[in-house]
N, C-alpha and C. Protein backbone atom coordinates (compact mmCIF):
# COMPACT_ATOMS: atom_id res chain seq x y z
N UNK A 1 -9.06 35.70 35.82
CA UNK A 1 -8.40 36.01 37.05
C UNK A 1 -8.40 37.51 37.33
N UNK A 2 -8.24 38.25 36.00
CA UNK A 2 -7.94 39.58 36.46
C UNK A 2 -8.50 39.88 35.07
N UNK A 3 -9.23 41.51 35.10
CA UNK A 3 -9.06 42.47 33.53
C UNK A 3 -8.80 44.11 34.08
N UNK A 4 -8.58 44.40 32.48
CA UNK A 4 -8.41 45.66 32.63
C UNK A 4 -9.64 46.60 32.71
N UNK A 5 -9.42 47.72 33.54
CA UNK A 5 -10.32 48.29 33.82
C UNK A 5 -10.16 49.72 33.72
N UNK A 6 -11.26 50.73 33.47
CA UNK A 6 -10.84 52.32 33.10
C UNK A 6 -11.65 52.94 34.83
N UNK A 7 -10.66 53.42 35.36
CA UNK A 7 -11.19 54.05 36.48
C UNK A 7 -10.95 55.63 36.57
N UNK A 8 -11.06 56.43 37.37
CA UNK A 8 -11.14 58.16 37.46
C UNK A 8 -10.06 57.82 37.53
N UNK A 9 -8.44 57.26 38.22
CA UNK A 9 -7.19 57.31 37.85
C UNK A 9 -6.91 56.99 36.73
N UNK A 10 -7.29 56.45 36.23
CA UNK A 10 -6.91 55.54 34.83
C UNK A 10 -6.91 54.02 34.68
N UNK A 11 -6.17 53.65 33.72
CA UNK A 11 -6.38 52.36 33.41
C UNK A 11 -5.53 50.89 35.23
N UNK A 12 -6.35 50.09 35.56
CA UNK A 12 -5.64 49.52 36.36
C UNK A 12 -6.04 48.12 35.96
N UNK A 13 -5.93 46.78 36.61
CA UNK A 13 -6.01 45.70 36.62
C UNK A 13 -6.75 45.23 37.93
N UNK A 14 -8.11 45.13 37.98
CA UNK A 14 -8.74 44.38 38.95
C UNK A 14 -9.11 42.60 38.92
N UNK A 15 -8.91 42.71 40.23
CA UNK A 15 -9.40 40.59 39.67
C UNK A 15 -10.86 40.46 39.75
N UNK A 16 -11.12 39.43 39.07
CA UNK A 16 -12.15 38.99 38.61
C UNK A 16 -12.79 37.54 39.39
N UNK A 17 -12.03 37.19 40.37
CA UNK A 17 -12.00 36.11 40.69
C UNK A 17 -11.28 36.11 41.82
N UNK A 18 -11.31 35.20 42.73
CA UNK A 18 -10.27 35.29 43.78
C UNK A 18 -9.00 34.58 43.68
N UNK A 19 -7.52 35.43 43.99
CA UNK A 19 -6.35 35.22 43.33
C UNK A 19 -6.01 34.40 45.33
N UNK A 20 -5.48 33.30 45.62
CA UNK A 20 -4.80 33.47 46.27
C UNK A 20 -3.46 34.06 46.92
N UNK A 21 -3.08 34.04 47.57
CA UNK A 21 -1.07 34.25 48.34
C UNK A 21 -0.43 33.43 47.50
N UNK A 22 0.72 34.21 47.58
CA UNK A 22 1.58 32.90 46.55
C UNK A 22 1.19 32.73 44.72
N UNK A 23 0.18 33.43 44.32
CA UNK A 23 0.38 32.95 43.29
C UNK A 23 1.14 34.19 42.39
N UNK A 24 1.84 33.46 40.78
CA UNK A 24 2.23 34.13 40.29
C UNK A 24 1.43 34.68 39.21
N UNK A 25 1.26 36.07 38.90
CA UNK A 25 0.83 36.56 37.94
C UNK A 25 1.00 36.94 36.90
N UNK A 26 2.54 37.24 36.78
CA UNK A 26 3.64 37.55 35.64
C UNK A 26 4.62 37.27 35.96
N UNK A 27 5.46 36.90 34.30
CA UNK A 27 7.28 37.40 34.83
C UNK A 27 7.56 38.25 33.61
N UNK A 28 8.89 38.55 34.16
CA UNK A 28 9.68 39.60 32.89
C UNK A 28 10.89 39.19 32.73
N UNK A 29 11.79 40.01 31.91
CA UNK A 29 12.92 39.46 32.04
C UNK A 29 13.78 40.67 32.04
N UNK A 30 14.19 40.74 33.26
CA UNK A 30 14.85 42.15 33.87
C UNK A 30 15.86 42.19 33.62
N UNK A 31 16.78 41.34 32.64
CA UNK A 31 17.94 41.20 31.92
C UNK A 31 18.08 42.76 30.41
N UNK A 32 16.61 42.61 30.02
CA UNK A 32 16.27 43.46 29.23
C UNK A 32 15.98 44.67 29.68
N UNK A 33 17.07 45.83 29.55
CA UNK A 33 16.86 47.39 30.30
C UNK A 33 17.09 48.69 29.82
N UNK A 34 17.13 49.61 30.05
CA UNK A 34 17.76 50.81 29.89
C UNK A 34 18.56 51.39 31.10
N UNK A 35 19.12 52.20 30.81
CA UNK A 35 20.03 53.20 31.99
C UNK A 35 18.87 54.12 32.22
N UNK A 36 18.16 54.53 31.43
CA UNK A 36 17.70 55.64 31.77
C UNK A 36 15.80 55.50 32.29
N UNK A 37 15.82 56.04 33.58
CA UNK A 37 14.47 56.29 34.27
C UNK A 37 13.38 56.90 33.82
N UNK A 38 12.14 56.15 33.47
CA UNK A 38 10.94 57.20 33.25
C UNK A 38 9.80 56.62 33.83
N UNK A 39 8.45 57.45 34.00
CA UNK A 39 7.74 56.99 34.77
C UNK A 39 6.81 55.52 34.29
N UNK A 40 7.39 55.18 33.05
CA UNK A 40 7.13 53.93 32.61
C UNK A 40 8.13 52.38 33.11
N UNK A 41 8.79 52.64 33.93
CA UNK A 41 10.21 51.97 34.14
C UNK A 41 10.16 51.27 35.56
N UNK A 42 10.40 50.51 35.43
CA UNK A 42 10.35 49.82 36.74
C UNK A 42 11.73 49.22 37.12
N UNK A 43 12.44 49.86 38.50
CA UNK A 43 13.25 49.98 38.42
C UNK A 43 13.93 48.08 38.78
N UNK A 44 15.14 47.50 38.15
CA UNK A 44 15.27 46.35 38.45
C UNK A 44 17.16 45.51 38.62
N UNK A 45 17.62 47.52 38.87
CA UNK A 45 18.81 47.37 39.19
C UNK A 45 19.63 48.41 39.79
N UNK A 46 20.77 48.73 40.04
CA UNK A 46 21.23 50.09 40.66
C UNK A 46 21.08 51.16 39.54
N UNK A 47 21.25 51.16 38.23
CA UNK A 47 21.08 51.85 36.78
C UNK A 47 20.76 51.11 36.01
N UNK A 48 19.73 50.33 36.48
CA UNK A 48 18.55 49.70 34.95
C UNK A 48 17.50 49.67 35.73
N UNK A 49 16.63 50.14 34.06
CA UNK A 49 15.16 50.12 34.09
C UNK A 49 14.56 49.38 33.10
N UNK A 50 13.53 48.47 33.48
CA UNK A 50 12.73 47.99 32.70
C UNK A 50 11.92 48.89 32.57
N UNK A 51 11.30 48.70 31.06
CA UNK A 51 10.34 49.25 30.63
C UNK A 51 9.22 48.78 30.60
N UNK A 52 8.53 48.68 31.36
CA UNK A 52 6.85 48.09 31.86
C UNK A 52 6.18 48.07 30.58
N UNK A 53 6.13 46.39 30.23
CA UNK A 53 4.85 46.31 29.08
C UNK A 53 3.80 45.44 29.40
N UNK A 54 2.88 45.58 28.68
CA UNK A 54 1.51 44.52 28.50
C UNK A 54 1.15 44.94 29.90
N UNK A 55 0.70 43.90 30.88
CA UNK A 55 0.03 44.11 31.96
C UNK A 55 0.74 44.61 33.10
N UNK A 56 2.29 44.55 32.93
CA UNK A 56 3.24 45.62 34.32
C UNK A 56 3.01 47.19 34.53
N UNK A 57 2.59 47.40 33.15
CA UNK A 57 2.13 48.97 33.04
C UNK A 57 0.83 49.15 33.97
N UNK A 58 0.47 48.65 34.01
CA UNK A 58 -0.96 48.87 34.65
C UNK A 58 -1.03 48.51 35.94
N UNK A 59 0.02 48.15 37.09
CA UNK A 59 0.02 48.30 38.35
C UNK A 59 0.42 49.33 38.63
N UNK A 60 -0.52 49.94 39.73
CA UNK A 60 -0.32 51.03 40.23
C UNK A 60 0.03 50.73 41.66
N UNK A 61 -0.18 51.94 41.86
CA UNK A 61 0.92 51.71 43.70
C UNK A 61 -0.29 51.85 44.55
N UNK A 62 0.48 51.37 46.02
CA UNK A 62 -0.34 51.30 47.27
C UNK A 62 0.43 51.37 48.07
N UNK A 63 0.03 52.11 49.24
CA UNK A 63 1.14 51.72 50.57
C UNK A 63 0.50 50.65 51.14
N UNK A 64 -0.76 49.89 51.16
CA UNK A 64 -1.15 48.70 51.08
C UNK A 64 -1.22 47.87 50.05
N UNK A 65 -0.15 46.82 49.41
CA UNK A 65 -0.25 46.25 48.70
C UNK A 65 -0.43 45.28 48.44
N UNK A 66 -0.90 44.89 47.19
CA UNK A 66 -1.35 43.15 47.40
C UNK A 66 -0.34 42.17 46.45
N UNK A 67 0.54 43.15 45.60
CA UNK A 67 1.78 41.97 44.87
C UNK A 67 3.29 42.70 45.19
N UNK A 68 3.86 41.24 45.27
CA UNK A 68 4.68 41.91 45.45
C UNK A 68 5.85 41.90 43.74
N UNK A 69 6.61 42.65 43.54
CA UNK A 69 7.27 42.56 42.22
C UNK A 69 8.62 42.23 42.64
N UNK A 70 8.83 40.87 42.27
CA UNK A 70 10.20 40.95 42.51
C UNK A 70 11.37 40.83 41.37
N UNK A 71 12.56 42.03 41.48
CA UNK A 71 13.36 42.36 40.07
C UNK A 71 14.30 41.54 39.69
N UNK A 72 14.67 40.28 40.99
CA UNK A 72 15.91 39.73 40.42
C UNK A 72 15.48 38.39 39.61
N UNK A 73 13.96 38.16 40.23
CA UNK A 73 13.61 36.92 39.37
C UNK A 73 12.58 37.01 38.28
N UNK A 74 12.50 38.49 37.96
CA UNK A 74 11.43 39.13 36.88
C UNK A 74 10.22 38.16 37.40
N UNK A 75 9.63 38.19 38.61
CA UNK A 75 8.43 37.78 38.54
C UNK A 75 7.15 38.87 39.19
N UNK A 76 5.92 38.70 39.17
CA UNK A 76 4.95 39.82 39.94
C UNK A 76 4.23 38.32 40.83
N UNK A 77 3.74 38.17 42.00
CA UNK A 77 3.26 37.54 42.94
C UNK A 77 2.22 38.25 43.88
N UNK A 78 1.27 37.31 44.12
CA UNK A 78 0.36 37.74 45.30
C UNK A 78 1.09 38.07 46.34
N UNK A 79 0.96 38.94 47.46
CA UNK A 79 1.28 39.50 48.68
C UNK A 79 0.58 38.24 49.58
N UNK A 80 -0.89 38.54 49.13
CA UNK A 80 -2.33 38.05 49.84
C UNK A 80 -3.12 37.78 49.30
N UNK A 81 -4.37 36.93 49.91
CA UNK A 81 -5.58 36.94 48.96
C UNK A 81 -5.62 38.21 48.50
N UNK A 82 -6.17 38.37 46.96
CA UNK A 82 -7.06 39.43 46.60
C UNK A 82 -8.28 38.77 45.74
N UNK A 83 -9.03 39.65 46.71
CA UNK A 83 -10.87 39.19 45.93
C UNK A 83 -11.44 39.97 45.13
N UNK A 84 -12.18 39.63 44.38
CA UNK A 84 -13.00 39.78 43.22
C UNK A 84 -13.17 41.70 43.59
N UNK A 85 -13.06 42.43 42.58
CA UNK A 85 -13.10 43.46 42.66
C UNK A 85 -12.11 44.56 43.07
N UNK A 86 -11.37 43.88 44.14
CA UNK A 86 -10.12 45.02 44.16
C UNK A 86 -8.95 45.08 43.34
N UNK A 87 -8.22 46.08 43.46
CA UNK A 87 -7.42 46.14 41.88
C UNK A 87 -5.66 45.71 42.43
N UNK A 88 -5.05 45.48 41.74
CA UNK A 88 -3.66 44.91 41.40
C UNK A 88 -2.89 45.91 42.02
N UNK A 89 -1.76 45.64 42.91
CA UNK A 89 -1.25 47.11 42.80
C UNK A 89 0.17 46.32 44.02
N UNK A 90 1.29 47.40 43.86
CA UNK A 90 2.40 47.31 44.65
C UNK A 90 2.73 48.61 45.32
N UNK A 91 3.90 48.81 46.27
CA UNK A 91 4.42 49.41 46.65
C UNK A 91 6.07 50.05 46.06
N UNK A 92 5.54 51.40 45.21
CA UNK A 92 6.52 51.50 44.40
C UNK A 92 7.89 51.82 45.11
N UNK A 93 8.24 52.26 46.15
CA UNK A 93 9.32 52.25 46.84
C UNK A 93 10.05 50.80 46.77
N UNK A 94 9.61 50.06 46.81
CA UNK A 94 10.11 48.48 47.24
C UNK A 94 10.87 48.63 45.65
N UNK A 95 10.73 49.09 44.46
CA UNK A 95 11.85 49.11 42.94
C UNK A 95 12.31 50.14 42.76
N UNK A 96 11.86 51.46 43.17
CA UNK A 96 12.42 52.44 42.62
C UNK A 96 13.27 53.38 43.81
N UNK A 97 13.66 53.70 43.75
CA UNK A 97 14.91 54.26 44.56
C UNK A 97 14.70 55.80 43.98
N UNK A 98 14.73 56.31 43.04
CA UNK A 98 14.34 57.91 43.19
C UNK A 98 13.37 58.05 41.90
N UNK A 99 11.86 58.25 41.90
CA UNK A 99 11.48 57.90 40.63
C UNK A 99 11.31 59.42 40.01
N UNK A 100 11.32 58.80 38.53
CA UNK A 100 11.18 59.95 37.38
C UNK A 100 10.17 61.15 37.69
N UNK A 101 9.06 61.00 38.29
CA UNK A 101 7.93 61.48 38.50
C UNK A 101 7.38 60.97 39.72
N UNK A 102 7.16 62.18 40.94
CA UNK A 102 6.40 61.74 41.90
C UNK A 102 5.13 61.87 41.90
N UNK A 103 4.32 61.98 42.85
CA UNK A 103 3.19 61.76 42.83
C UNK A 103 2.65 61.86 44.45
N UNK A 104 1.37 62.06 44.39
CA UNK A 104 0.57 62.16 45.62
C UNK A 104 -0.12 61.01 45.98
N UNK A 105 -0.19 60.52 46.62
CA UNK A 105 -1.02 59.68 47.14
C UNK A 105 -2.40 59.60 47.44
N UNK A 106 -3.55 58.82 46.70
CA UNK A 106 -4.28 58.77 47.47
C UNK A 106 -4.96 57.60 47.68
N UNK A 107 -4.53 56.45 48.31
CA UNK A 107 -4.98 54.72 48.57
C UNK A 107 -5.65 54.91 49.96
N UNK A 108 -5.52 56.00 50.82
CA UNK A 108 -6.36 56.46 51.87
C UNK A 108 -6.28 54.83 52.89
N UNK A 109 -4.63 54.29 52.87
CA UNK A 109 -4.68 53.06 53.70
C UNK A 109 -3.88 53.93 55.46
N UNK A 110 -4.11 53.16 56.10
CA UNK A 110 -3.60 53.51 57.32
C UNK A 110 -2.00 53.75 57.11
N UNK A 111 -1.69 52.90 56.29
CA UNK A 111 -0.15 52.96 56.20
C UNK A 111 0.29 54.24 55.15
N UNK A 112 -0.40 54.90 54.65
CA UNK A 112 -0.04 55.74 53.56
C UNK A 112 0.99 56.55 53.49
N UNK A 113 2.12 57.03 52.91
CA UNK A 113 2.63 57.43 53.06
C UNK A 113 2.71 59.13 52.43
N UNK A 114 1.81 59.43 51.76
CA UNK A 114 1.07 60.58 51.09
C UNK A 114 1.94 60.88 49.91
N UNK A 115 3.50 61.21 49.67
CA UNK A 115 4.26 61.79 48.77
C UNK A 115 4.62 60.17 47.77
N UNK A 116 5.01 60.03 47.20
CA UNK A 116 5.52 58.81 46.54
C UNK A 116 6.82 59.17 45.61
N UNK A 117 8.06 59.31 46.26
CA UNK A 117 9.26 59.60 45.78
C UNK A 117 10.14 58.40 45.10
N UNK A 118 10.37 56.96 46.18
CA UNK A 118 10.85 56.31 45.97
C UNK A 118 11.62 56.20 47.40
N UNK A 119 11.97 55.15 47.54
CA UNK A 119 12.90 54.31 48.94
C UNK A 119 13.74 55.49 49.04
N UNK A 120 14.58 56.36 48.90
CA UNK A 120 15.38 57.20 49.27
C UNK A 120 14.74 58.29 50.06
N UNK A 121 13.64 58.75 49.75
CA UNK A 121 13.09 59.98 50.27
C UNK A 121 11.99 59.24 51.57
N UNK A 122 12.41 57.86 52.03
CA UNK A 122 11.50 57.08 52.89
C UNK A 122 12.18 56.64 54.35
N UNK A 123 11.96 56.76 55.48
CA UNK A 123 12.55 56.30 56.55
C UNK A 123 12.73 55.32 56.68
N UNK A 124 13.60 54.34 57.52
CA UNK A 124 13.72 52.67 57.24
C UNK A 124 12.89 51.91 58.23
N UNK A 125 12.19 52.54 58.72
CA UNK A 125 11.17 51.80 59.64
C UNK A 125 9.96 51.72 58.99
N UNK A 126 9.67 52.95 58.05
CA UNK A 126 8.22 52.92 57.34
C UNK A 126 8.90 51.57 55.98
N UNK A 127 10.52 51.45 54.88
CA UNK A 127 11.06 50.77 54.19
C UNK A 127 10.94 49.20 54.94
N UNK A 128 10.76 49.14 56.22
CA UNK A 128 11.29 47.86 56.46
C UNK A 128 10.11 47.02 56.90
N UNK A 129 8.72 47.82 57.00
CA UNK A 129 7.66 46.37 56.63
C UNK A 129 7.33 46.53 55.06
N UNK A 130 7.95 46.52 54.53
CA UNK A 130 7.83 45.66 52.83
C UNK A 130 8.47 44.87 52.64
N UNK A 131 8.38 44.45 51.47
CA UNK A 131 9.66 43.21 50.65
C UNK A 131 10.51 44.37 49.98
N UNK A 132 11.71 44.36 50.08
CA UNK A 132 12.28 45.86 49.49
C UNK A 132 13.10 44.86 48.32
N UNK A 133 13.81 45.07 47.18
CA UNK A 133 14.38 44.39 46.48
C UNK A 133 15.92 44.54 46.46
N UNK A 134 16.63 43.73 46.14
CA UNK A 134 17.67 43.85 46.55
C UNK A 134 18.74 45.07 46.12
N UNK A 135 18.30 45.94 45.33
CA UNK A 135 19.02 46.73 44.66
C UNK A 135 18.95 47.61 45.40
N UNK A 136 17.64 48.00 45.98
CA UNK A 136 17.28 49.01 47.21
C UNK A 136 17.60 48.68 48.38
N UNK A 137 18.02 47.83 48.80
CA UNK A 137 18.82 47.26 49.63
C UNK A 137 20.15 47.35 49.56
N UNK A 138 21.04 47.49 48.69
CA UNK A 138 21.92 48.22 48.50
C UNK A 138 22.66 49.34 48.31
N UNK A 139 21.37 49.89 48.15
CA UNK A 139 21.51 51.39 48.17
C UNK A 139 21.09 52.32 49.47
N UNK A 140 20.27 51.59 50.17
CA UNK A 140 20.38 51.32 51.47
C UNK A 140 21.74 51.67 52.19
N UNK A 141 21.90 50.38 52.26
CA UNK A 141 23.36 50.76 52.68
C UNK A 141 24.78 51.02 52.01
N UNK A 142 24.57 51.66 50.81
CA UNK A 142 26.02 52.32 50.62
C UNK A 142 25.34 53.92 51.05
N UNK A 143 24.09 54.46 51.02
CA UNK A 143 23.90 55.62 52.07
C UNK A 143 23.89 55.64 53.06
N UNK A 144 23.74 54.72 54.09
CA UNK A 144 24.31 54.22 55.45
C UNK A 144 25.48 54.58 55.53
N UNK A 145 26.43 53.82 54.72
CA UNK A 145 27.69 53.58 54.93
C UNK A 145 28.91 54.76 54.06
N UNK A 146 27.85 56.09 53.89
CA UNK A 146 28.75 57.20 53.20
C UNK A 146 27.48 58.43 53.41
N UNK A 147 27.69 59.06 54.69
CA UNK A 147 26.52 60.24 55.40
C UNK A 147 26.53 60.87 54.09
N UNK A 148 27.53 61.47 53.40
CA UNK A 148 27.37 62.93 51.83
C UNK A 148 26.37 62.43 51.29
N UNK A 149 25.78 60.95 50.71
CA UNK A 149 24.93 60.53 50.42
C UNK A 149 23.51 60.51 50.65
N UNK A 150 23.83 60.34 51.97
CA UNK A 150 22.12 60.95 52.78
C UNK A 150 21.03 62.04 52.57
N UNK A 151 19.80 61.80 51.92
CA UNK A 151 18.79 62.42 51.30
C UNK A 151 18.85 63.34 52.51
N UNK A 152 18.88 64.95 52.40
CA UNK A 152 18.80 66.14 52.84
C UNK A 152 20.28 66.51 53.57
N UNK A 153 21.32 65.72 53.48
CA UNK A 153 22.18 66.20 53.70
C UNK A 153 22.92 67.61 53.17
């Protein structure tokens, strides 16, 4: 369905085959965490982080993405078809809320968002065509609902 692959970014997960919508590719168990954020961590609560092993490590981000990760039911899922050759990947805003390490962008999709901070440093119109998870959704709005909170305030 999918292998690992060594590209000029590094290591990612391309399929091998065509994955339909809907299917599942992994789960985890997001019960298992730390408090503390690193760029290995995927975020799967307001102060817990999973620690990305085996094949979670190896999705990388897109502002076009093709899985989506969702934290409350530790599972990873197709977005969309993905065909033979393109690689695995999510939208890291949709888990992480301020990540350890940013990063630049370069997926060169129409939607791109160039900086990659995390859902806080993101407007809610560019946040609100994804699947956002519910933790970021909460954090959402307790910065809504308390301005001191508000990124550049």
């Amino acid at each position: 369905m999918y292998k690992v692959s060594e590209e000029e970014s590094g290591k990612c997960l391309i399929a091998t085959e065509l994955i339909h919508a809907g299917t599942k590719l992994f789960s985890f168990d997001p019960s298992y965490y730390q408090e503390e954020k690193t760029y290995q961590t995927i975020q799967v609560g307001l102060d817990r982080h999973y620690l990305a092993e085996s094949f979670l490590v190896l999705l990388n981000h897109s502002c076009d993405p093709n899985l989506i990760v969702n934290t409350e039911k530790g599972l990873v899922y197709t977005e969309k078809d993905i065909y033979p050759g393109e690689e695995l990947n999510y939208f890291y805003p949709t888990t992480e809320w301020d990540m350890a390490r940013h990063f630049v962008c370069h997926c060169n999709s129409a939607k791109c968002i160039k900086h990659v901070k995390g859902a806080w440093w993101l407007p809610l119109n560019v946040l609100s065509s994804y699947h956002l998870n519910k933790h970021i959704v909460d954090l959402i709005i307790k910065n809504m609902n308390n301005p001191d909170l508000l990124q550049g305030s």
